[in-house]
Protein backbone atom coordinates (compact mmCIF):
# COMPACT_ATOMS: atom_id res chain seq x y z
CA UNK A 1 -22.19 -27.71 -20.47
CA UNK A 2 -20.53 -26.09 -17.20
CA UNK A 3 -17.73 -23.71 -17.59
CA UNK A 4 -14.35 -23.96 -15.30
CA UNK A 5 -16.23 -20.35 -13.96
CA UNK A 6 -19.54 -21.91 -12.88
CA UNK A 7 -19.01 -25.46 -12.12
CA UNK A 8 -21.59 -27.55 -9.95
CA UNK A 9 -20.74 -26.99 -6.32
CA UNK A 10 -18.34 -23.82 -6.90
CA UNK A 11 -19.01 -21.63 -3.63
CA UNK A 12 -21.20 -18.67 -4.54
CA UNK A 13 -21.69 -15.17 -2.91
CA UNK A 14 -23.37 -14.95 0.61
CA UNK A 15 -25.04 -11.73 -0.29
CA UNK A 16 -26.14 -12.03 -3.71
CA UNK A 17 -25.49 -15.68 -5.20
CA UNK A 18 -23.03 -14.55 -7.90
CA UNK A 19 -20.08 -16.75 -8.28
CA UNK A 20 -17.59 -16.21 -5.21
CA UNK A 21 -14.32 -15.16 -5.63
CA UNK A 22 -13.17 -14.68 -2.25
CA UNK A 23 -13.58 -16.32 1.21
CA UNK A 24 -13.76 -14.30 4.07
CA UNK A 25 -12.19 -16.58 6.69
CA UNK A 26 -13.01 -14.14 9.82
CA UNK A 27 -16.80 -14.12 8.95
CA UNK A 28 -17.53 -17.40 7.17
CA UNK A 29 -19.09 -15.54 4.31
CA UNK A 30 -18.17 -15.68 0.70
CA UNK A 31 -17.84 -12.64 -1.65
CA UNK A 32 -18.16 -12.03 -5.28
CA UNK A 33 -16.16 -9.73 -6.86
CA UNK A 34 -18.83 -7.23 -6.77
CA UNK A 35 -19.33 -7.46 -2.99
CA UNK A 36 -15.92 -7.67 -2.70
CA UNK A 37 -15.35 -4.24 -3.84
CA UNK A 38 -18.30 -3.22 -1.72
CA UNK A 39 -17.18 -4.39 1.64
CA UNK A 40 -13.93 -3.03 1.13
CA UNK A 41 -14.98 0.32 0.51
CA UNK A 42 -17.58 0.32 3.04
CA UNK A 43 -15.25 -0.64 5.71
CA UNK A 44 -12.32 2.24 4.72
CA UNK A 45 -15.22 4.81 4.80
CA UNK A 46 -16.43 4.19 8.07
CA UNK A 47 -12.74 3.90 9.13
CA UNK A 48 -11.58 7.25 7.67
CA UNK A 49 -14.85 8.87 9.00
CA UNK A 50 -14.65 7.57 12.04
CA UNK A 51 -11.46 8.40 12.94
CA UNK A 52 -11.59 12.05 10.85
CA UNK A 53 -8.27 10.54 9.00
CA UNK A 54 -8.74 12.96 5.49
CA UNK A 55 -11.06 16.11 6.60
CA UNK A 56 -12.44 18.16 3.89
CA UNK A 57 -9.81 20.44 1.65
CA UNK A 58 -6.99 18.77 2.67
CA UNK A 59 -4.29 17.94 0.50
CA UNK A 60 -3.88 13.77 1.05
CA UNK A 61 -0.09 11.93 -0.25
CA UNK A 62 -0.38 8.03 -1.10
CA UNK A 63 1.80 6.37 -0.94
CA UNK A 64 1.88 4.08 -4.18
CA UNK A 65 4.38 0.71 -5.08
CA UNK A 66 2.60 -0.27 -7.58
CA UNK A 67 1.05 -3.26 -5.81
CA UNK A 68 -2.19 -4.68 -5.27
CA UNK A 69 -2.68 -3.02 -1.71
CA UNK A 70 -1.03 0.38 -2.60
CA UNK A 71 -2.95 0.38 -5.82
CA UNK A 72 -6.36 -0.21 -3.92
CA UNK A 73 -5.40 2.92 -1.08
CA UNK A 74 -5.35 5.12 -4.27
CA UNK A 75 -8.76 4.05 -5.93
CA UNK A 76 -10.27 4.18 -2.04
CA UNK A 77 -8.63 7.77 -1.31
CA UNK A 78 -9.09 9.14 -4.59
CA UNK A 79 -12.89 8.30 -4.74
CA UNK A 80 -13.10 9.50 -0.82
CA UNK A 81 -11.39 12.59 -2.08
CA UNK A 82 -13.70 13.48 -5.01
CA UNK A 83 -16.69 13.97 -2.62
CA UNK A 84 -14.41 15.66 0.15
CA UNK A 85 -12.97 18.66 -2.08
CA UNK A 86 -9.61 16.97 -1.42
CA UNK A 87 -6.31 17.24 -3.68
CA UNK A 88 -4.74 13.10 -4.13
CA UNK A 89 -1.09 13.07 -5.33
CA UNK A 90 0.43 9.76 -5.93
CA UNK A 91 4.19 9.25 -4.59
CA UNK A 92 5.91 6.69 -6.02
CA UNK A 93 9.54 5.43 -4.25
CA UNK A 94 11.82 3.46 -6.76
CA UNK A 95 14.65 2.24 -4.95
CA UNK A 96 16.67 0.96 -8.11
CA UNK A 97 15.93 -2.90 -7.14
CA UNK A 98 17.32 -4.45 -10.30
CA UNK A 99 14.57 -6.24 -12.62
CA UNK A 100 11.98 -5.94 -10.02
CA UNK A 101 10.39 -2.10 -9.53
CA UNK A 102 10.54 -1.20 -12.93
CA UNK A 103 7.11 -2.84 -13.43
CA UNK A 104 5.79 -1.71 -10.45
CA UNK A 105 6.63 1.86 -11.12
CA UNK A 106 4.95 1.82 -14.09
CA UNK A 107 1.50 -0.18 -12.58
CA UNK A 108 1.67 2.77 -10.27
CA UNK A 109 2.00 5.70 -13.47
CA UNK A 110 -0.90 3.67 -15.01
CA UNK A 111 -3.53 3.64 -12.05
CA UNK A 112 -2.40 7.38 -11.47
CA UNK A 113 -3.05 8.78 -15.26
CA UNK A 114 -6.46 7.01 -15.25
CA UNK A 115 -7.78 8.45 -11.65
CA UNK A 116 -6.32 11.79 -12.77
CA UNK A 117 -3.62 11.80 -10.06
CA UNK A 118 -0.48 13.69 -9.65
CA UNK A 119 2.35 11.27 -9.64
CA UNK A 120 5.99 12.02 -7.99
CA UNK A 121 7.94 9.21 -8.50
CA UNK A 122 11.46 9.49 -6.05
CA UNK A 123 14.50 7.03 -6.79
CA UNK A 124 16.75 6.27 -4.25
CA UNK A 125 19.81 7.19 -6.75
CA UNK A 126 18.42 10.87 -7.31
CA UNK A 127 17.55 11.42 -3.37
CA UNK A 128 20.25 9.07 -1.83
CA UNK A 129 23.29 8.47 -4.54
CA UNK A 130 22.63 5.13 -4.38
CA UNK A 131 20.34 2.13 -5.45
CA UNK A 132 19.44 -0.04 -3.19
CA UNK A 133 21.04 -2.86 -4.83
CA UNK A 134 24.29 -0.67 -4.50
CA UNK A 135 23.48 -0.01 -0.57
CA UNK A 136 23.60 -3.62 0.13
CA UNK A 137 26.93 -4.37 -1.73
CA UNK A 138 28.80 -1.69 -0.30
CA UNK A 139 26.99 -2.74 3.28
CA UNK A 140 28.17 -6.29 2.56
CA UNK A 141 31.74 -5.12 1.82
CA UNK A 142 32.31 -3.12 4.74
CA UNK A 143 31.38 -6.46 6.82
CA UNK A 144 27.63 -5.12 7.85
CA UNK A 145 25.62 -8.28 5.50
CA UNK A 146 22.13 -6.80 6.44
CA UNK A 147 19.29 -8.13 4.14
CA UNK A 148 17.83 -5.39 1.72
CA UNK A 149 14.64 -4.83 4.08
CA UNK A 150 16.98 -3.21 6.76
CA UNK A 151 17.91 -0.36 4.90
CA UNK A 152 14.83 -0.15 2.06
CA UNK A 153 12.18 0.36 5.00
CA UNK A 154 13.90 3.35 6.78
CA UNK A 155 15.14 5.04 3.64
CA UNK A 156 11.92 4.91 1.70
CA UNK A 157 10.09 5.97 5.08
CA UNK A 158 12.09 9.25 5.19
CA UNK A 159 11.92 9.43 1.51
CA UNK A 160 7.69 9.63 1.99
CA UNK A 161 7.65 11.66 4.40
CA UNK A 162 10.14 14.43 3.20
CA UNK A 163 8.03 14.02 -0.37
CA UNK A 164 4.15 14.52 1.37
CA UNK A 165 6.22 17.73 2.89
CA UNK A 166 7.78 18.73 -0.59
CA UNK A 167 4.31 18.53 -2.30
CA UNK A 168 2.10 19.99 1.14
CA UNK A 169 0.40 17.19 1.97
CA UNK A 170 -1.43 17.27 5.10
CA UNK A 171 -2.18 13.85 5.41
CA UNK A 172 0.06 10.39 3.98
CA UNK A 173 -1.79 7.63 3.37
CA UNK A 174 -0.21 4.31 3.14
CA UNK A 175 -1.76 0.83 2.51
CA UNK A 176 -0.13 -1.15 5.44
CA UNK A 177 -2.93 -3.36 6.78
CA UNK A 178 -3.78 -5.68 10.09
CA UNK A 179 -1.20 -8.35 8.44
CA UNK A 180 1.69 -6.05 8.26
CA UNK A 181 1.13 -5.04 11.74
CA UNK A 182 1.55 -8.20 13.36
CA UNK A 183 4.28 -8.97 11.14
CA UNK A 184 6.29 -6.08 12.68
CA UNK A 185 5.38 -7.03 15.91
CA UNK A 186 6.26 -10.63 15.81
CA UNK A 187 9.43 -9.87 13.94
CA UNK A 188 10.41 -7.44 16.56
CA UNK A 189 9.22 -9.84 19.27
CA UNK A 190 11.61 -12.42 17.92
CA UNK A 191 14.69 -10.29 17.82
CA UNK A 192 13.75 -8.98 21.66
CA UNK A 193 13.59 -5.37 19.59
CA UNK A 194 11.96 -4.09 22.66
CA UNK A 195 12.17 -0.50 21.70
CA UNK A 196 10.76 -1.10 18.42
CA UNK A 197 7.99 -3.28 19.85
CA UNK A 198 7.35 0.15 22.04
CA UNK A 199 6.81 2.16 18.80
CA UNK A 200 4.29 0.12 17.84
CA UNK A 201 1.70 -0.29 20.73
């Protein structure tokens, strides 16, 4: 009898025939978890050899949310760093977002603790005074109704940054991929942010 996990027809892996749990649209092919992993992790090496983004000693800040991408950076730059005689620390923003980063605070202590990671976590309230939730409301009463993203982005950024400095990080690694990228650009593109659009070619 066929399980929901191996049902007739259910696409398998183009490199080794185990069930597939992904689809790589780009290529046509179709990973298993497995190969999954493996592709990933090929691809950052070459990138961060390639490119000579973490050289060997050096003292390498992630940046860590707690989500899926961040989380993956970590495992990938931790495991790069192992056979690189490189420090990791973890640094972990919480910007006081009301029922939503407590949980990915903690995902981020978790993943930390079991790769044997330093972990800073910085809240906006300790660094800034306020929460984020509190930076919108008093935005919104003075008459300036920006959404949350306007102000999280820029703090946080500075918050990183002064934090990889704090700890002496030579290098911070952060998990934005091709996706966010064009995001950015075709957000900025729609506002005519033509200074912003600058920054980022």
């Amino acid at each position: 009898m066929s399980t929901p996990s191996s049902r007739e027809g259910d696409p398998r892996c183009s490199l080794c025939g185990r069930l597939a749990v992904y689809h790589r649209r780009y290529t046509g092919d179709f990973l298993c978890d497995r190969c999954l992993c493996e592709s990933v992790e090929r691809r950052f090496l070459r990138t961060v050899r390639k490119h000579e983004m973490i050289r060997p000693g050096e003292r390498v800040a992630v940046a860590v949310s707690g989500g899926k991408d961040s989380v993956t950076c970590l495992h990938l730059v931790s495991g790069f760093a192992e056979r690189r005689n490189c420090e990791v620390v973890a640094l972990t923003v919480d910007e006081g977002i009301a029922g939503y980063r407590e949980g990915g605070v903690e995902a981020a202590r978790e993943n930390a603790k079991a790769l044997g990671v330093e972990i800073r976590v910085i809240s906006f309230r300790d660094t800034v005074g306020h929460t984020l939730d509190e930076i919108v409301r008093m935005a919104s009463e003075r008459g300036e109704p920006h959404g949350p993203c306007t102000y999280c982005g820029t703090v946080r950024r500075s918050l990183l940054n002064r934090a990889a400095k704090e700890v002496g990080a030579d290098r911070l690694a952060t998990a934005h991929n091709l996706d966010d990228e064009v995001q950015a650009i075709m957000l900025n593109y729609v506002r005519g942010d033509v200074s912003r659009l600058h920054r980022l070619l």
